[in-house]
Protein backbone atom coordinates (compact mmCIF):
# COMPACT_ATOMS: atom_id res chain seq x y z
CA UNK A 1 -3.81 -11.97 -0.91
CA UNK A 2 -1.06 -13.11 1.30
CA UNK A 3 1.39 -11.98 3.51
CA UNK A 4 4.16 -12.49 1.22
CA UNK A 5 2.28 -11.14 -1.72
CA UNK A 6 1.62 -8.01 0.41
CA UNK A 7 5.38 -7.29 1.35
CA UNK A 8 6.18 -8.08 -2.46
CA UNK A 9 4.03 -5.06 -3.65
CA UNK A 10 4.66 -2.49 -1.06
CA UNK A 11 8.53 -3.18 -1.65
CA UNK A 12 8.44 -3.02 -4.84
CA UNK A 13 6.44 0.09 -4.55
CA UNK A 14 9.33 1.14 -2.18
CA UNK A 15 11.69 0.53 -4.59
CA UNK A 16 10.23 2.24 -7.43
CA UNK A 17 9.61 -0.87 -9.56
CA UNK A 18 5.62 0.61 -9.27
CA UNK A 19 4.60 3.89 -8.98
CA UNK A 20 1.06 3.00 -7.80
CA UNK A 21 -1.21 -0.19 -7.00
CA UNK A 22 -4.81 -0.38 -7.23
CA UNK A 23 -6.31 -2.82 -4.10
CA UNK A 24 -9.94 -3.90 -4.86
CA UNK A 25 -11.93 -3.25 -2.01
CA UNK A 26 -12.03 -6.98 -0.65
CA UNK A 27 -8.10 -6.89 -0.29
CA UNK A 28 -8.06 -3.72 1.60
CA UNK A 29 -8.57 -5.23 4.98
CA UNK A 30 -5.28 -7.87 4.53
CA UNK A 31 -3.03 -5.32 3.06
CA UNK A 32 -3.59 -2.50 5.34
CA UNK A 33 -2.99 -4.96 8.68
CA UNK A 34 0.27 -5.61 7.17
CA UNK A 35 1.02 -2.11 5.75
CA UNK A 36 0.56 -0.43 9.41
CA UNK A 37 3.03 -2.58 10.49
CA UNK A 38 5.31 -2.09 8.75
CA UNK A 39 8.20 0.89 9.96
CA UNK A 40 8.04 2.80 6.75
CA UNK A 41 4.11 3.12 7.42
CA UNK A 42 3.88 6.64 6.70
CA UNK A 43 5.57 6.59 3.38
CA UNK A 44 2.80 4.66 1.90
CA UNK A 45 -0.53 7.15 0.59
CA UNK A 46 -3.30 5.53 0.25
CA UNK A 47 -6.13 7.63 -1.96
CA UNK A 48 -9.78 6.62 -1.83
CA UNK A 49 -11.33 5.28 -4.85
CA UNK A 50 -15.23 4.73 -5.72
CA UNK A 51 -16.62 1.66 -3.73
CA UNK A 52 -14.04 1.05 -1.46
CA UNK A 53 -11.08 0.62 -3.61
CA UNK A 54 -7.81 2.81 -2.77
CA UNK A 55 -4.53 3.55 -4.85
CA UNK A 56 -1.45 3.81 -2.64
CA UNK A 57 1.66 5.57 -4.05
CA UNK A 58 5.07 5.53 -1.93
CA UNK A 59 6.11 9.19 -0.60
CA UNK A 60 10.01 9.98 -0.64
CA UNK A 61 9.15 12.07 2.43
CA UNK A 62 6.37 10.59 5.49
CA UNK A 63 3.15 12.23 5.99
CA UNK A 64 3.00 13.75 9.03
């Protein structure tokens, strides 16, 4: 995955265009360095999956 891949998916998970998106557990690493920083960081949930995966779903209000 690259950086411009990255931004692609969490915008369009911004935007609405997903409503989730599975990252295998070999991408997790790349997408999260990007992800926390980014300034909407807290929007994004990230829920564990078995063997390392995680689905992240954008929150209309941050986590606290």
């Amino acid at each position: 995955m690259d950086t411009q891949y990255i931004n692609e998916i969490l915008d369009k998970l911004k935007n609405g265009e997903l409503s989730e998106y599975y990252v295998k557990k070999e991408d997790f690493l790349p997408l999260r360095s990007i992800l926390v920083s980014r300034e909407d960081f807290k929007h994004y949930r990230g829920i564990a999956q078995r063997n390392g995966d995680v689905l992240y779903h954008y929150l209309a209000e941050p986590r606290s």
